[in-house]
C-alpha atoms as a PDB file:
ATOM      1  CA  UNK A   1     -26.115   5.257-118.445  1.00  0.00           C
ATOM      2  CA  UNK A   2     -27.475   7.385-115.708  1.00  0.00           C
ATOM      3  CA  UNK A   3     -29.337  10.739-115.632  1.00  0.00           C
ATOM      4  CA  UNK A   4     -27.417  13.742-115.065  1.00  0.00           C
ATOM      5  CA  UNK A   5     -27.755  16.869-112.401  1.00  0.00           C
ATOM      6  CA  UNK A   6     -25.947  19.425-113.064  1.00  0.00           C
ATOM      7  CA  UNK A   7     -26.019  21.982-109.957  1.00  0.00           C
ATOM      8  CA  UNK A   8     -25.044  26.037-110.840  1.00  0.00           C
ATOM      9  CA  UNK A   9     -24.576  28.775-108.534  1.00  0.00           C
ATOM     10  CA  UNK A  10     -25.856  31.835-109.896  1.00  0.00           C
ATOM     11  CA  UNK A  11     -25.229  34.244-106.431  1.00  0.00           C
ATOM     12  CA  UNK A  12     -25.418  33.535-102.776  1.00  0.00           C
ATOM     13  CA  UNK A  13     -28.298  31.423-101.885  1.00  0.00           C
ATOM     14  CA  UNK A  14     -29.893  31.595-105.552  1.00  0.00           C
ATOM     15  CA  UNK A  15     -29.149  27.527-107.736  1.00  0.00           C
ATOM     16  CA  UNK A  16     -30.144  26.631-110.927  1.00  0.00           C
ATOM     17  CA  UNK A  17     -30.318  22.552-111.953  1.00  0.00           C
ATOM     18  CA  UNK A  18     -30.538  20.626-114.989  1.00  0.00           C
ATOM     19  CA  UNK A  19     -31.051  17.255-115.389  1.00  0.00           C
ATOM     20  CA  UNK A  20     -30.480  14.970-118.665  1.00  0.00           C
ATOM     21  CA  UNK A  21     -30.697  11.847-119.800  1.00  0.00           C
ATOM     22  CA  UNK A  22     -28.544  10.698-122.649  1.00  0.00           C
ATOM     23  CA  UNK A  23     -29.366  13.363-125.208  1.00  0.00           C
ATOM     24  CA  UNK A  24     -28.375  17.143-124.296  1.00  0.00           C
ATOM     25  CA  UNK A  25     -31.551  18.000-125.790  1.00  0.00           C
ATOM     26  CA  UNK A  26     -34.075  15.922-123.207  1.00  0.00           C
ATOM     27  CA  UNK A  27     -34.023  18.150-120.144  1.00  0.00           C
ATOM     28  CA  UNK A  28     -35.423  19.360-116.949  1.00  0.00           C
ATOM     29  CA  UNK A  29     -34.499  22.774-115.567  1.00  0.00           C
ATOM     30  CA  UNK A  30     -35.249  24.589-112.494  1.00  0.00           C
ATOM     31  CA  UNK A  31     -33.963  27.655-111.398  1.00  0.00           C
ATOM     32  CA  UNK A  32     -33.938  29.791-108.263  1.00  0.00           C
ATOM     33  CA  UNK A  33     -33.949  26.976-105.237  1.00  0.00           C
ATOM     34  CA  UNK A  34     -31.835  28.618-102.207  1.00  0.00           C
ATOM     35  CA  UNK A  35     -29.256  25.417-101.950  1.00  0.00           C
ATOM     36  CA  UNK A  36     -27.509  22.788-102.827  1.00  0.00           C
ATOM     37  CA  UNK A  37     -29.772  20.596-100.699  1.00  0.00           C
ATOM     38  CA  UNK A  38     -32.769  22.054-102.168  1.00  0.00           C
ATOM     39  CA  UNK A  39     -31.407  21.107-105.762  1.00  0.00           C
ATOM     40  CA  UNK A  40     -30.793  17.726-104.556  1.00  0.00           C
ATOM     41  CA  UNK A  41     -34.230  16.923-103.398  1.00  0.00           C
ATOM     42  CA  UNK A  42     -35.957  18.880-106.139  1.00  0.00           C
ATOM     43  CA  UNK A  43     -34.039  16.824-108.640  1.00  0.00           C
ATOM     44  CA  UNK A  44     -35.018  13.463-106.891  1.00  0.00           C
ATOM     45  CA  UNK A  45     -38.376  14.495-106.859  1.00  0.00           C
ATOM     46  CA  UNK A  46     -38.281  14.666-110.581  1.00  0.00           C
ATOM     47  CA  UNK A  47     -36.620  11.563-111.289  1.00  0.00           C
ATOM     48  CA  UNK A  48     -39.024   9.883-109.482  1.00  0.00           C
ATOM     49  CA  UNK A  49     -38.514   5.797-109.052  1.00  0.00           C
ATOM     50  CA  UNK A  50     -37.754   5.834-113.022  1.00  0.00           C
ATOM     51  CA  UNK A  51     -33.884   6.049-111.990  1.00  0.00           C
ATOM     52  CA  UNK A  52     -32.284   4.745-109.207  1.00  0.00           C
ATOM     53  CA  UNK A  53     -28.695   6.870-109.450  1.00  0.00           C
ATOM     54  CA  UNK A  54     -27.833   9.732-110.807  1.00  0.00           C
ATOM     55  CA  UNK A  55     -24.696  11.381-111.872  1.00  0.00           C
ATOM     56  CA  UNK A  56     -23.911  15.086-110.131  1.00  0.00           C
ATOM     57  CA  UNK A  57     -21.735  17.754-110.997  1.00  0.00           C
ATOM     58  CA  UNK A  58     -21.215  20.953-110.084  1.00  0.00           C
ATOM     59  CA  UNK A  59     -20.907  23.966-112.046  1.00  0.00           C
ATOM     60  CA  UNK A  60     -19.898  21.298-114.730  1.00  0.00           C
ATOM     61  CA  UNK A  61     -17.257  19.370-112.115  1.00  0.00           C
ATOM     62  CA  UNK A  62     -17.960  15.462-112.334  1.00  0.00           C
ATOM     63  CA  UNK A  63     -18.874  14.758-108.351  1.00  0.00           C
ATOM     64  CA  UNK A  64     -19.915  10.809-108.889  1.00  0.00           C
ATOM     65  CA  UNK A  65     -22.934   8.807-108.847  1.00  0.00           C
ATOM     66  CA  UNK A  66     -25.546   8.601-105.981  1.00  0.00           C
ATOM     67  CA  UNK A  67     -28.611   6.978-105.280  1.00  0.00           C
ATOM     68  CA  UNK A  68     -31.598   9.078-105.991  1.00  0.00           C
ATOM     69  CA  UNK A  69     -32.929   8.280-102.324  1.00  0.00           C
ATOM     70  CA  UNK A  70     -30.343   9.450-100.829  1.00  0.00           C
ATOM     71  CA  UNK A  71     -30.859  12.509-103.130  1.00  0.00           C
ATOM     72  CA  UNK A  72     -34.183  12.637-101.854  1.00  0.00           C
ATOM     73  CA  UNK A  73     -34.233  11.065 -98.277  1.00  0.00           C
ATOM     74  CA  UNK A  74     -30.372  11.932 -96.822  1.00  0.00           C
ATOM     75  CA  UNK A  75     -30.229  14.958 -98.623  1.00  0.00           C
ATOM     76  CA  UNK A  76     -28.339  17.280 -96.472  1.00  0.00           C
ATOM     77  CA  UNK A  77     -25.893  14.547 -95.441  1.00  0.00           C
ATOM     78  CA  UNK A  78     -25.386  14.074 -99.303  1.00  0.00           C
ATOM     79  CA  UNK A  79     -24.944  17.908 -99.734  1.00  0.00           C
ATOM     80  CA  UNK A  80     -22.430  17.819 -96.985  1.00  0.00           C
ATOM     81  CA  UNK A  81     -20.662  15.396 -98.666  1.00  0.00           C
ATOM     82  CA  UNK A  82     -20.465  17.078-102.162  1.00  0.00           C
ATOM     83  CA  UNK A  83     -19.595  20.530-100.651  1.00  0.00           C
ATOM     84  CA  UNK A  84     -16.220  18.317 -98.820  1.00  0.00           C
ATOM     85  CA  UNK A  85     -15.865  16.680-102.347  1.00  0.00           C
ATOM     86  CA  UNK A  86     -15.961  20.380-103.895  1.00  0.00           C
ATOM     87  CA  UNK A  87     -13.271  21.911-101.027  1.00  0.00           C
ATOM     88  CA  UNK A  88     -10.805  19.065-102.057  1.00  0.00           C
ATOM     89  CA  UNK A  89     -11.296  20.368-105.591  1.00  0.00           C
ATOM     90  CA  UNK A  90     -10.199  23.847-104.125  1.00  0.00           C
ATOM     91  CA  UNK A  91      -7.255  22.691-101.895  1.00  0.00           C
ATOM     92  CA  UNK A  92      -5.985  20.248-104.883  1.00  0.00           C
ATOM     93  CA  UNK A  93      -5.810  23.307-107.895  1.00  0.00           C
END
C-alpha cells in the first residue's frame, strides 16, 4: 500500500495537501502553497526516502501512482502531467 496526497484547491493560487498512510487518522496537512507543483514537492519533502511512490488525487479524483522523486526532482513536468490527466477528466464528463 502506498501513501496518499490528496491535492485541494481552495481559490486561485491558494492549495491545501494531505497525505496518509493506511489509516485516515495518520496524517500530514499543509495548507496555503500557491500550486500544484508546490504541493508536489512539499509532499515529497515529507515523505522523505521512507516511500518510494505515492498515490495522488485531486480534489478526491484518483490520478495514479508516482515516484516520490519525481514528486520531488521533475516536479513541474509531473504537475504538467496531472493538470493533462485532470483536462481529460473535464473533456470525458
Amino acid at each position: 500500500m502506498y501513501p496518499h496526497v490528496d491535492i485541494k484547491k481552495i481559490r486561485d493560487r491558494y492549495f491545501n495537501y494531505s497525505v496518509s498512510t493506511g489509516n485516515a487518522d495518520d496524517r500530514y496537512v499543509r495548507q496555503g502553497l500557491r500550486s500544484i507543483a508546490e504541493c508536489l514537492h512539499d509532499a515529497a519533502t515529507a515523505l522523505g526516502t521512507h516511500f518510494p511512490v505515492a498515490a495522488i488525487s485531486y480534489e478526491g479524483r484518483a490520478l495514479g501512482c508516482y515516484h516520490v522523486a519525481n514528486m520531488e526532482h521533475k516536479t513541474v513536468a509531473l504537475a504538467q502531467t496531472l493538470l493533462a490527466k485532470l483536462e481529460r477528466f473535464k473533456i470525458s464528463a
